[in-house]
N, C-alpha and C. Protein backbone atom coordinates (compact mmCIF):
# COMPACT_ATOMS: atom_id res chain seq x y z
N UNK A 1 20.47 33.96 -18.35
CA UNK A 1 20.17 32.54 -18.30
C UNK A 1 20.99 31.90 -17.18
N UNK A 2 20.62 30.88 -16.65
CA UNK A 2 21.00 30.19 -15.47
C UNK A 2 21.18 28.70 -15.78
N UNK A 3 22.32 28.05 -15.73
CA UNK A 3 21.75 26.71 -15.87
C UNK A 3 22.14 25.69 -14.60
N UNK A 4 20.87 25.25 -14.22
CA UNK A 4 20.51 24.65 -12.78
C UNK A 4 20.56 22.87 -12.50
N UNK A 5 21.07 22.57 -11.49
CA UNK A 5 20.61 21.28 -11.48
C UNK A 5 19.55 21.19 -10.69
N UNK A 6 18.36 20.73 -11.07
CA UNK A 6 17.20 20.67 -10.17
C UNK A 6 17.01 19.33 -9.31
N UNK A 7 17.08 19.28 -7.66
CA UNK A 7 16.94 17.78 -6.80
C UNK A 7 14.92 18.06 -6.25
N UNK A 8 14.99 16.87 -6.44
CA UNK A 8 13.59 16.42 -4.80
C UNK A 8 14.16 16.31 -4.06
N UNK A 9 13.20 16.43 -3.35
CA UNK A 9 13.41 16.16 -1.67
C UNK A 9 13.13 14.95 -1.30
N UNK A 10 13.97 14.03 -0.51
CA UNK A 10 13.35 12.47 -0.96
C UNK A 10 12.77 12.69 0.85
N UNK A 11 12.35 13.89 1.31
CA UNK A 11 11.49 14.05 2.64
C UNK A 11 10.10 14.69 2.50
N UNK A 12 10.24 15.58 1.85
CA UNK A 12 9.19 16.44 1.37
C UNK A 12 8.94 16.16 0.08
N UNK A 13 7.37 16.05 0.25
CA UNK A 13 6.93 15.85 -1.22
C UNK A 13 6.61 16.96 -2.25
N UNK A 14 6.99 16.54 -3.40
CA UNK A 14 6.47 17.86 -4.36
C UNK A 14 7.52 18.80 -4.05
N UNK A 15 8.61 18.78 -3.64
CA UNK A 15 10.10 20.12 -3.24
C UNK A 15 11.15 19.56 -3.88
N UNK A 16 11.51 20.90 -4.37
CA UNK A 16 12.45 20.52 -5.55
C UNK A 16 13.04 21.74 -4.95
N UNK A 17 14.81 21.69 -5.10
CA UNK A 17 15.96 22.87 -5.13
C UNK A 17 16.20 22.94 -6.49
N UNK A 18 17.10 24.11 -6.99
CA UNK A 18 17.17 24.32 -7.85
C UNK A 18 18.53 25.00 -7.53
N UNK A 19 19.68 24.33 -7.99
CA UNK A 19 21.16 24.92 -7.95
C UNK A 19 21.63 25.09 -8.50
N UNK A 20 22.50 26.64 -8.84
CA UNK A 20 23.30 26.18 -10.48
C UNK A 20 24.49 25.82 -10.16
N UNK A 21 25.02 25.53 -11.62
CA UNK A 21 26.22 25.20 -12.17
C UNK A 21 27.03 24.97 -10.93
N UNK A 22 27.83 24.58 -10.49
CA UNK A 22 29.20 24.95 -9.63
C UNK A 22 28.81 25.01 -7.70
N UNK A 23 27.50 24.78 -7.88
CA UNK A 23 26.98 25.24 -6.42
C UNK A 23 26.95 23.56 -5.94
N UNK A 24 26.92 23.32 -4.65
CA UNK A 24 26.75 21.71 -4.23
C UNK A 24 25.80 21.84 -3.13
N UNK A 25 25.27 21.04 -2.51
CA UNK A 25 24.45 20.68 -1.83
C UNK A 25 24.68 21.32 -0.45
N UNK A 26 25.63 21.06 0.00
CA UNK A 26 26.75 21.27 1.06
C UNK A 26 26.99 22.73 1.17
N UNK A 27 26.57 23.37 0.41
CA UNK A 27 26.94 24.96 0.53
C UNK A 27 26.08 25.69 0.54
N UNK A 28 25.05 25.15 1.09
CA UNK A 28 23.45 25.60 1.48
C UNK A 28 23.36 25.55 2.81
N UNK A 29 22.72 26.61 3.51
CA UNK A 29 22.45 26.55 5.15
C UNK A 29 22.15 25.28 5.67
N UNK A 30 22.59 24.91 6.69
CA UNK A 30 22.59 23.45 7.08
C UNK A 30 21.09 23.70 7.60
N UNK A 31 20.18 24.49 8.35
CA UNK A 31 19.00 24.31 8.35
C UNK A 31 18.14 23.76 7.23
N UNK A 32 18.43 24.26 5.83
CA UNK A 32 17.48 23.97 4.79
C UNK A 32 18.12 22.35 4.08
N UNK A 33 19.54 21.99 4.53
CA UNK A 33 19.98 20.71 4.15
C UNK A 33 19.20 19.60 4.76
N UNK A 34 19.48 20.20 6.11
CA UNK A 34 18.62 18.93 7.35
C UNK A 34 17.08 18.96 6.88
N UNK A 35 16.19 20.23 6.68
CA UNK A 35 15.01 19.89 6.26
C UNK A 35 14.54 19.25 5.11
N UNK A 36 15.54 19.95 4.23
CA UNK A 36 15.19 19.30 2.59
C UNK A 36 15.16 17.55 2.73
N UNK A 37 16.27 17.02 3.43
CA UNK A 37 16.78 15.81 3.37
C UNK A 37 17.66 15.27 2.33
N UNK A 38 18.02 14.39 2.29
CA UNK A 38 19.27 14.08 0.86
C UNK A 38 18.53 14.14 -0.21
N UNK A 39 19.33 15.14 -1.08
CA UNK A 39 18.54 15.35 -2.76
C UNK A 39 18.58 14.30 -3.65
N UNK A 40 17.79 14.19 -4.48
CA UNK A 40 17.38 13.30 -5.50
C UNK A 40 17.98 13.89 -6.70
N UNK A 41 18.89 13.88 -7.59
CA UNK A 41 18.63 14.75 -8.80
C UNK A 41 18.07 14.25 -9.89
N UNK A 42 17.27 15.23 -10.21
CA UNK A 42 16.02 14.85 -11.50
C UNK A 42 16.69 15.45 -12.71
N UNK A 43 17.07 16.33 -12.91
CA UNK A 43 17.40 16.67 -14.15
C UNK A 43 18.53 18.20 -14.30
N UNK A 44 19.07 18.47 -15.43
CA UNK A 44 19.65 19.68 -15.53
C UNK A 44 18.64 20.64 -16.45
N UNK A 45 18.83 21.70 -16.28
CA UNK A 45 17.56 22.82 -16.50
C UNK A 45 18.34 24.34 -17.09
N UNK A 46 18.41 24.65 -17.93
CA UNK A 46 18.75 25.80 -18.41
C UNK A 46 17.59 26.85 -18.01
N UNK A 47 17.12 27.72 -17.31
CA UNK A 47 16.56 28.64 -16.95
C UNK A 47 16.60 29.93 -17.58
N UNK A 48 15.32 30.74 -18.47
CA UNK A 48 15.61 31.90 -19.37
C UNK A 48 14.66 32.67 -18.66
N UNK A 49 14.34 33.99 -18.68
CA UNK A 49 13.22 34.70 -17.72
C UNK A 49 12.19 34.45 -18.48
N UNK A 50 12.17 33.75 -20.07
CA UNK A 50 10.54 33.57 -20.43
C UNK A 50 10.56 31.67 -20.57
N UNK A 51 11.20 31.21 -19.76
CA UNK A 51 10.82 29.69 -19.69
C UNK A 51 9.72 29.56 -19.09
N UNK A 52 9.23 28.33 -19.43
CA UNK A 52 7.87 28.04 -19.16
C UNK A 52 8.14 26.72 -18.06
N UNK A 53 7.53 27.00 -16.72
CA UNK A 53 8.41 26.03 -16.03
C UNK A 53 6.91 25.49 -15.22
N UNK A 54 7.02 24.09 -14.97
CA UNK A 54 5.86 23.50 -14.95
C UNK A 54 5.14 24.44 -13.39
N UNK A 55 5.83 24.24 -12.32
CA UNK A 55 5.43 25.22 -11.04
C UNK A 55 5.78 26.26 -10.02
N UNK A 56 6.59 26.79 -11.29
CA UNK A 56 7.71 28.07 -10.55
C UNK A 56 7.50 28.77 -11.47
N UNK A 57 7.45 30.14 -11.49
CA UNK A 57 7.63 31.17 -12.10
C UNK A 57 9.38 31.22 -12.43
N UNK A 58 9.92 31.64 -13.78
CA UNK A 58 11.03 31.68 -14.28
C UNK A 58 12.06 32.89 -13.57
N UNK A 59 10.96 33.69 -13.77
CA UNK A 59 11.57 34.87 -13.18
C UNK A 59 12.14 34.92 -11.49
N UNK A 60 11.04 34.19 -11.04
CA UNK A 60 11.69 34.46 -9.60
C UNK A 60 12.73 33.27 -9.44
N UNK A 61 12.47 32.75 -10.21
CA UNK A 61 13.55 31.21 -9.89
C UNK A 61 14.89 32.29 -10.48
N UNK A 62 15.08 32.82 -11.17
CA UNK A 62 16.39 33.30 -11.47
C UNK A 62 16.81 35.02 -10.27
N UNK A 63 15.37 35.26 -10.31
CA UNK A 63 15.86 35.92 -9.05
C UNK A 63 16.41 35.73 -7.78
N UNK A 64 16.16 34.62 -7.49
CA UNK A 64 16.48 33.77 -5.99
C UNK A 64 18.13 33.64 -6.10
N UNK A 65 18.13 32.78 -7.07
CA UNK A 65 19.37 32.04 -7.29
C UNK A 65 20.47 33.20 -7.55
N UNK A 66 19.88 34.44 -8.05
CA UNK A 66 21.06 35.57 -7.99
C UNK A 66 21.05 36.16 -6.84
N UNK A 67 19.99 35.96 -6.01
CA UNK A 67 20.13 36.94 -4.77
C UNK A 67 20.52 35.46 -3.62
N UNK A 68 20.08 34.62 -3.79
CA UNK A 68 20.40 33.56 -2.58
C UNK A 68 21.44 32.66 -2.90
N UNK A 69 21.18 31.91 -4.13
CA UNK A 69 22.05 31.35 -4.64
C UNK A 69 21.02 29.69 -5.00
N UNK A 70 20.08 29.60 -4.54
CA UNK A 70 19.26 28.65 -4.58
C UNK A 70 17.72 29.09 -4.82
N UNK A 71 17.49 28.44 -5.37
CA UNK A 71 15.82 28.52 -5.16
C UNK A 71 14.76 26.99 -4.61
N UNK A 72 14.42 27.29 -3.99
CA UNK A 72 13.19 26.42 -3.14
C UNK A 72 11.81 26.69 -4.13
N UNK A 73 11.39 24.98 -4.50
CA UNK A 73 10.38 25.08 -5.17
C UNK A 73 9.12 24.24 -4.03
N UNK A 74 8.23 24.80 -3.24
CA UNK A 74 7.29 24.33 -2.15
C UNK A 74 6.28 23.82 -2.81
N UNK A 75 5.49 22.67 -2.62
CA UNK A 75 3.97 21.93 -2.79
C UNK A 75 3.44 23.28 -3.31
N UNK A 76 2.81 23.15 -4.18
CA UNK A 76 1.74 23.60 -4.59
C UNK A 76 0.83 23.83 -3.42
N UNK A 77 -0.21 25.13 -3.13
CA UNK A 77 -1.60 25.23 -1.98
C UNK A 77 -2.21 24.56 -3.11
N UNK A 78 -3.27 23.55 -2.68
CA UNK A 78 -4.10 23.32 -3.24
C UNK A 78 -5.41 23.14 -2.15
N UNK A 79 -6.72 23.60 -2.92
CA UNK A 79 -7.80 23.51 -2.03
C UNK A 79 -7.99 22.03 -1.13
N UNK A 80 -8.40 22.10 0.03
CA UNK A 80 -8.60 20.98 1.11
C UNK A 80 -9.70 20.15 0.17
N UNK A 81 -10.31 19.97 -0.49
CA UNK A 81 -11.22 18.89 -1.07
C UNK A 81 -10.77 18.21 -2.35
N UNK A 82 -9.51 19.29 -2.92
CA UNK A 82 -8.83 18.15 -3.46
C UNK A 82 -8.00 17.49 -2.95
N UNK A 83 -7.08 17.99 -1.80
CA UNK A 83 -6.12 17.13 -1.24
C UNK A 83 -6.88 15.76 -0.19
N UNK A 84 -8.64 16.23 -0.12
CA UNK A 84 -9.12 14.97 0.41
C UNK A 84 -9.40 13.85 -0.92
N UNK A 85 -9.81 14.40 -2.22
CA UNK A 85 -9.74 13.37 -3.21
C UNK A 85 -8.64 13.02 -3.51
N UNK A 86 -7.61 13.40 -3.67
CA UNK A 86 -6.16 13.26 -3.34
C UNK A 86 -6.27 11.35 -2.73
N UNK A 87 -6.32 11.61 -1.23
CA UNK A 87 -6.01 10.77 -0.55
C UNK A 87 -6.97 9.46 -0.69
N UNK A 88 -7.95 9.53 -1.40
CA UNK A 88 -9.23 8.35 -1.33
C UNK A 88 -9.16 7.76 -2.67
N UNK A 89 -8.57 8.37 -4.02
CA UNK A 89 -8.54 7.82 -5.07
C UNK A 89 -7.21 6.68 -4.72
């Protein structure tokens, strides 16, 4: 188990980090700081390999974070005709 603080990206939409315990913002490659942009934090997150997590797989989210130390949660692909109803509703 992992327990994470999860930020948005107040640049990118729909991107969420996922850091645990003891880790800070600041101790992430300054490439992915400057892109992410300053984090938002949404919530704290206990992570189990059978959590049910709204758009990440559990498993790799705890894989990351043991092998990287972070995990990057990216936009959803979604098909081009919804992201055009998307924009018109």
């Amino acid at each position: 188990m992992a327990v994470c603080l999860v930020y948005r990206s107040e640049k990118k939409a729909e991107t969420y980090l996922y850091l645990p315990i003891g880790m800070t913002f600041t101790d992430l490659p300054e490439p992915l700081q400057q892109t992410f942009g300053d984090p938002m934090l949404v919530m704290r997150l206990d992570v189990e390999a059978d959590s049910k997590l709204a758009q990440a797989d559990a498993g790799q989210v705890l894989k990351a974070l043991d092998e990287q130390g972070y995990f990057l949660q990216l936009p959803p692909k979604l098909p081009v005709e919804e992201l055009i109803t998307r924009r018109f509703n």
